[in-house]
C-alpha atoms as a PDB file:
ATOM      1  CA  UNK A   1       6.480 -20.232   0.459  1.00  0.00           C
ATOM      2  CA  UNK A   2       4.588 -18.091   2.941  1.00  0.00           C
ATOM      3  CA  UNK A   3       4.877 -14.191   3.011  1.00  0.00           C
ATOM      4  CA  UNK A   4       6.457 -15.339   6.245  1.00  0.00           C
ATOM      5  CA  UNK A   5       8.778 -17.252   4.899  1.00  0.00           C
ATOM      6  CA  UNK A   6       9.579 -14.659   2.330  1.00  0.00           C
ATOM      7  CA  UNK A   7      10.329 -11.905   4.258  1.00  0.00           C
ATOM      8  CA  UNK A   8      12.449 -14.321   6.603  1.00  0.00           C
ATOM      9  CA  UNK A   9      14.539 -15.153   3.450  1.00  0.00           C
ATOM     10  CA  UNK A  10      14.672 -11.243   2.434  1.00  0.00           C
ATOM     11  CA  UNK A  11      16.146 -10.274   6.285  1.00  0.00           C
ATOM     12  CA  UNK A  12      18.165 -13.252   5.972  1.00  0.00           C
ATOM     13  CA  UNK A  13      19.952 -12.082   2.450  1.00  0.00           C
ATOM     14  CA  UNK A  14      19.752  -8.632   3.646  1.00  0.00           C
ATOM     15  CA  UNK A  15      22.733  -9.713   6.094  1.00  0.00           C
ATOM     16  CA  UNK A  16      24.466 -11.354   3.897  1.00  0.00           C
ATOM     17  CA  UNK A  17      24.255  -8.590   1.721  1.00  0.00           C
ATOM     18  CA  UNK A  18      25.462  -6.790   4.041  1.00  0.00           C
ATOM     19  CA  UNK A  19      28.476  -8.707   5.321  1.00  0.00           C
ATOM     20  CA  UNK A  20      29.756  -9.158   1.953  1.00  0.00           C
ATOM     21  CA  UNK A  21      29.349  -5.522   1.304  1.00  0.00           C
ATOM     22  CA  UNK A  22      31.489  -4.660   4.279  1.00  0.00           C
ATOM     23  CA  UNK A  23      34.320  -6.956   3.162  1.00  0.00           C
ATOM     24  CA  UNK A  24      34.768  -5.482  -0.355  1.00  0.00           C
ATOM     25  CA  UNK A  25      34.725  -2.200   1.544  1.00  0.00           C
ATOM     26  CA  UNK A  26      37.599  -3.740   3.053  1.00  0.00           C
ATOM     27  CA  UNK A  27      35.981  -3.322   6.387  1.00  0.00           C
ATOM     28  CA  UNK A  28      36.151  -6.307   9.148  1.00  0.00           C
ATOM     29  CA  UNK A  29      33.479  -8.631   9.650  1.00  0.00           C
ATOM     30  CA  UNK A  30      34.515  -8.083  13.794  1.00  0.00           C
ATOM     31  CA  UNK A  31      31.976 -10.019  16.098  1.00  0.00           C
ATOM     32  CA  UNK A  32      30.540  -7.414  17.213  1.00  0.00           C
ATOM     33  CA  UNK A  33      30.169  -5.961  14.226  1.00  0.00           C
ATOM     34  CA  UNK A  34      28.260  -9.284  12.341  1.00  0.00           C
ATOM     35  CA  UNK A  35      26.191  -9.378  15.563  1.00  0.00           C
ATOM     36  CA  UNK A  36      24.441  -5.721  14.906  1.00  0.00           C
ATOM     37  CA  UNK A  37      24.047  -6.606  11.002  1.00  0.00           C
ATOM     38  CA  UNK A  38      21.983  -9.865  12.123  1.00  0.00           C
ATOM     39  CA  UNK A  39      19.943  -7.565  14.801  1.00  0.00           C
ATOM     40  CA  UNK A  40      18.766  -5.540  12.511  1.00  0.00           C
ATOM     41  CA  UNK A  41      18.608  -7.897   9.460  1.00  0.00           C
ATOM     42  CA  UNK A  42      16.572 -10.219  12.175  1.00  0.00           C
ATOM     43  CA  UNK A  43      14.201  -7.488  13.037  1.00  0.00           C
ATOM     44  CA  UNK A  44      14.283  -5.129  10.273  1.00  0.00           C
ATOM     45  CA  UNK A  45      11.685  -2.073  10.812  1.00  0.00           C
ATOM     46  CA  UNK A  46      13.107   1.123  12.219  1.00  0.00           C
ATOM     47  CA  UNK A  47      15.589   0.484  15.242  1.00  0.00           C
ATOM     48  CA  UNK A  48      17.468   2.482  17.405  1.00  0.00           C
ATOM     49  CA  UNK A  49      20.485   2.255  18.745  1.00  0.00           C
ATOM     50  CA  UNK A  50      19.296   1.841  22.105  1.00  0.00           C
ATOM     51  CA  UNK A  51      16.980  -1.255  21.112  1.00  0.00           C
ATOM     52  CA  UNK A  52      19.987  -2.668  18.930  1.00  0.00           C
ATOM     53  CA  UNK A  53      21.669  -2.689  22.253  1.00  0.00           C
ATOM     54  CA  UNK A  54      19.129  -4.129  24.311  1.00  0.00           C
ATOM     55  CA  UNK A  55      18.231  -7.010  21.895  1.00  0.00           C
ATOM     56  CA  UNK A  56      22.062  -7.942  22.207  1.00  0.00           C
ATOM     57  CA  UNK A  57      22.035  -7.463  25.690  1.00  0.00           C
ATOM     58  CA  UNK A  58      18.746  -9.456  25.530  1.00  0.00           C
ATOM     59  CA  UNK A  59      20.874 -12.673  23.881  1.00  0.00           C
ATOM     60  CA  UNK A  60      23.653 -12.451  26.099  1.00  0.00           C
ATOM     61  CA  UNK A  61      26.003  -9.670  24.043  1.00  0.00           C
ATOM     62  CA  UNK A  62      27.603  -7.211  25.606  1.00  0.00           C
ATOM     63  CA  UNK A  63      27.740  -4.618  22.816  1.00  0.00           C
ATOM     64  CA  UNK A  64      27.995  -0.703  23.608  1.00  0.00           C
ATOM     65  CA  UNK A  65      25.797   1.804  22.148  1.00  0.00           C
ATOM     66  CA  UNK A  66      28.905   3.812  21.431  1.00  0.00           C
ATOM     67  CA  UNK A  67      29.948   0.857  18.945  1.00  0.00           C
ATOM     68  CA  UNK A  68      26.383   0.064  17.724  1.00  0.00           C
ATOM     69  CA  UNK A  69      26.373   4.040  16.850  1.00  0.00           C
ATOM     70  CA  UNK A  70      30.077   3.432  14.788  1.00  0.00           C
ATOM     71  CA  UNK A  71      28.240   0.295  12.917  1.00  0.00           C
ATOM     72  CA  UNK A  72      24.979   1.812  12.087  1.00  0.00           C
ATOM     73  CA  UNK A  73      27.011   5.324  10.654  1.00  0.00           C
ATOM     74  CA  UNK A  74      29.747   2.738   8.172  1.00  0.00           C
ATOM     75  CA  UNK A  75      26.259   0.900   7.509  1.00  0.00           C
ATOM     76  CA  UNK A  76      24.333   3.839   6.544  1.00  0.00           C
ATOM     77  CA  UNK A  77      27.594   5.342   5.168  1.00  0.00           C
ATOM     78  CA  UNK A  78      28.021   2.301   2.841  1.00  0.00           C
ATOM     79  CA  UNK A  79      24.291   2.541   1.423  1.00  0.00           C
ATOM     80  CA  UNK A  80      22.937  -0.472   3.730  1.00  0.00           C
ATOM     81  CA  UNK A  81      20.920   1.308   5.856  1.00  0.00           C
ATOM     82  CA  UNK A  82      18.223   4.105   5.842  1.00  0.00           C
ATOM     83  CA  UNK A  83      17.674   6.130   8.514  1.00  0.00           C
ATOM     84  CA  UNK A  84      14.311   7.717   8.822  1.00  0.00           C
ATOM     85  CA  UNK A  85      13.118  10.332  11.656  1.00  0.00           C
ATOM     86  CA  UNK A  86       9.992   9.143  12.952  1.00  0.00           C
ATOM     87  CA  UNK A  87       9.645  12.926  15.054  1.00  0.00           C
ATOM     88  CA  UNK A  88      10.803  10.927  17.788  1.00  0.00           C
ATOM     89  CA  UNK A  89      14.004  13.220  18.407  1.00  0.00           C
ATOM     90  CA  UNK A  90      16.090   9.984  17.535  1.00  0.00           C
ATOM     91  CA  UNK A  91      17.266   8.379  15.025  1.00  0.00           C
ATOM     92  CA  UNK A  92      16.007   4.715  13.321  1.00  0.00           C
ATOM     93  CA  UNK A  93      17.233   2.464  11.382  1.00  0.00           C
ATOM     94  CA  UNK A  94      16.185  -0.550   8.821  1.00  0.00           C
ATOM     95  CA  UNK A  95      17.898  -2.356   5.979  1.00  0.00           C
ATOM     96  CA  UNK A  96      17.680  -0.826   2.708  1.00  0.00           C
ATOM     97  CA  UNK A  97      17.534  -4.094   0.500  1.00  0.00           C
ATOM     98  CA  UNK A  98      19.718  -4.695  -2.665  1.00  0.00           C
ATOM     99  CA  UNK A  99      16.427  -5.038  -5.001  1.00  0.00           C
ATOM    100  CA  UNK A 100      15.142  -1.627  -3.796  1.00  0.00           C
ATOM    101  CA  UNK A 101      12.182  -3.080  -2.113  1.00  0.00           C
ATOM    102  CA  UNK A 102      10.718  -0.860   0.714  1.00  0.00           C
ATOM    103  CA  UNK A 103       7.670   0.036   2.819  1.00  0.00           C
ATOM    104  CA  UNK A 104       6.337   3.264   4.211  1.00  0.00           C
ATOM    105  CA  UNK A 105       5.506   3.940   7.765  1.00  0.00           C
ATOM    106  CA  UNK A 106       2.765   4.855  10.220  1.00  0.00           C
ATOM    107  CA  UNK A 107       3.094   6.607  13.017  1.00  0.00           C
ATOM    108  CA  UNK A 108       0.987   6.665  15.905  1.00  0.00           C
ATOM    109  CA  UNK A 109       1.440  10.359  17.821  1.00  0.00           C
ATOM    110  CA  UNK A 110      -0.113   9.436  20.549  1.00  0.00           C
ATOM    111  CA  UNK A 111       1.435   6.047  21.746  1.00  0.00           C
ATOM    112  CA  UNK A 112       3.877   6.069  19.438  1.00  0.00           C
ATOM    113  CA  UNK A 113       3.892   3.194  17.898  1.00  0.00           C
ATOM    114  CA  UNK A 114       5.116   2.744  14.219  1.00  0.00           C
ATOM    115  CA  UNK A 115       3.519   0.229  11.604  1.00  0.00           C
ATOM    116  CA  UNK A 116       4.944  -0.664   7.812  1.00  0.00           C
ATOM    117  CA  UNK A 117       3.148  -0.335   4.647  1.00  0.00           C
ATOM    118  CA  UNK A 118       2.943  -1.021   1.212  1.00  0.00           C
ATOM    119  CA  UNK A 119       0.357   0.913  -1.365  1.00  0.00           C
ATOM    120  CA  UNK A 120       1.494   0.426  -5.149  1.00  0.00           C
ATOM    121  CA  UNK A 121      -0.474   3.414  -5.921  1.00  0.00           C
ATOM    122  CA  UNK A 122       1.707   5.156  -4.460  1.00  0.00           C
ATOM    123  CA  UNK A 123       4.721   4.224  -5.995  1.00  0.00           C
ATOM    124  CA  UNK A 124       3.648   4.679  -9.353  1.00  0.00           C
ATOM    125  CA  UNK A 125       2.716   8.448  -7.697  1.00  0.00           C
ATOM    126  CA  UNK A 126       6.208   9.189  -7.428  1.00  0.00           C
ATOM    127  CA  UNK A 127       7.384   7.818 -10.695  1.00  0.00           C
ATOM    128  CA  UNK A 128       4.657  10.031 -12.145  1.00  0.00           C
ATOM    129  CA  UNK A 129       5.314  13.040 -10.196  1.00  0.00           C
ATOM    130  CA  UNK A 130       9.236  12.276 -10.886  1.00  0.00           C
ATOM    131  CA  UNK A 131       8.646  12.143 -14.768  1.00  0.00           C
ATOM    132  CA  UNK A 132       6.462  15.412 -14.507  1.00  0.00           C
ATOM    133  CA  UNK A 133       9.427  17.261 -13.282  1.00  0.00           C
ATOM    134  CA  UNK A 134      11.889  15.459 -15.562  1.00  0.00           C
ATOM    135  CA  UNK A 135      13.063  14.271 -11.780  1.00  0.00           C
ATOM    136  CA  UNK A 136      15.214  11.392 -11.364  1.00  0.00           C
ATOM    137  CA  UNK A 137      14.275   9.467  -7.823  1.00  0.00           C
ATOM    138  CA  UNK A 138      16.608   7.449  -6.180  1.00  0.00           C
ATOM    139  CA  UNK A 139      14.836   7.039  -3.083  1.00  0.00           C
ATOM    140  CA  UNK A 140      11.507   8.110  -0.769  1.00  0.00           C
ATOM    141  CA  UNK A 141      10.587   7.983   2.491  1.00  0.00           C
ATOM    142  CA  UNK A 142       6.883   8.460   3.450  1.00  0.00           C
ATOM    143  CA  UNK A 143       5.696   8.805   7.092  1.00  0.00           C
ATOM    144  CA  UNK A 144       1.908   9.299   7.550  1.00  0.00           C
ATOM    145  CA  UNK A 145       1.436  10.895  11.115  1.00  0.00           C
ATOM    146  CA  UNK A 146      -2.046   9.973  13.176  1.00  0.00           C
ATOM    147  CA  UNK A 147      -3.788   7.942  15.382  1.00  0.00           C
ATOM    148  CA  UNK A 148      -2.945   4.003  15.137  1.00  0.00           C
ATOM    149  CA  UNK A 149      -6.297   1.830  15.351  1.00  0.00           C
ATOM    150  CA  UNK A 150      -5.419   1.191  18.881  1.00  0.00           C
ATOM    151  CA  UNK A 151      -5.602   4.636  20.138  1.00  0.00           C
ATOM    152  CA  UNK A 152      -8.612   5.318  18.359  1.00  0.00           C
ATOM    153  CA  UNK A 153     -10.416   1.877  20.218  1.00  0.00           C
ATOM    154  CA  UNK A 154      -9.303   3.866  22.850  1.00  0.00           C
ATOM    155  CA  UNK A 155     -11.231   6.865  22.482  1.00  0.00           C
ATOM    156  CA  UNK A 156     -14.732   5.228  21.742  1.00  0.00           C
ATOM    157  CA  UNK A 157     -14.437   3.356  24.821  1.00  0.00           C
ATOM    158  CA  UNK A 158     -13.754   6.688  26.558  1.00  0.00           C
ATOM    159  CA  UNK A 159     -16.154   8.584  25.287  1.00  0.00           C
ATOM    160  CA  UNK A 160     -18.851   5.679  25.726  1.00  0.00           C
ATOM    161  CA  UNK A 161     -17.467   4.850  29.511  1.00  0.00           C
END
């Protein structure tokens, strides 16, 4: 299997996850509803509202943002979803998986633009730290701030132009 086809399978059982989640919650699995939870388990990384909307306007669904707001707050509300502020002034969104598996971000401040990553190192940072303070962690969210390799491409060909 391909880390493709891995992280296909993870979005994949994130919704299901998810939908069975909101059952023994004894919420509805409402069309609507189901059709936000596959959005987001389809794309994943740090959503908002507003593109939840317009990727289900995109495919023909004509979803409100006032009812993709009253999902994503029972999703978050039920432990499904993390939201993470990106300095953006709004909110995102992306599925926090069953096994605890997450990535960090990077954020571009001058386009924008926000990438995922990985680093082991520092994982076992924050279980250090966390033992050091007799801390327990039950979740971290890391956002590194700069200039995306883009950007910066950008500026050597300005400053050489």
């Amino acid at each position: 299997m391909t880390a493709t086809d891995s992280a296909a399978a993870e979005r994949a059982d994130w919704s299901a996850h998810a939908e069975a989640a909101l059952r023994r919650a004894g919420h509805r699995s409402s069309g609507p509803r189901m059709a936000i939870v596959d959005t987001i388990g389809r794309h994943g990384c740090l959503l908002t509202a507003r593109e939840i909307a317009d990727r289900l306007r995109g495919e023909g669904r004509d979803i409100g943002v006032a009812t993709v707001y009253r999902s994503l707050e029972l999703l978050e509300g039920l432990g499904l979803l993390h939201r993470v502020d990106t300095g953006e002034g709004v909110s995102r969104y992306e599925p926090a998986h069953p096994s605890g598996e997450h990535h960090h971000h990077l954020i571009c401040n001058r386009c924008g633009r926000v990438s995922a990553f990985e680093d082991a190192g520092l994982e076992r940072s924050v279980q250090r730290m966390a033992r050091r303070l007799t801390f327990r962690v039950e979740g971290h969210d890391v956002a590194l701030r700069g200039t995306c390799s883009a950007c910066l491409a950008g500026e050597g060909r300005a400053a050489t132009g």
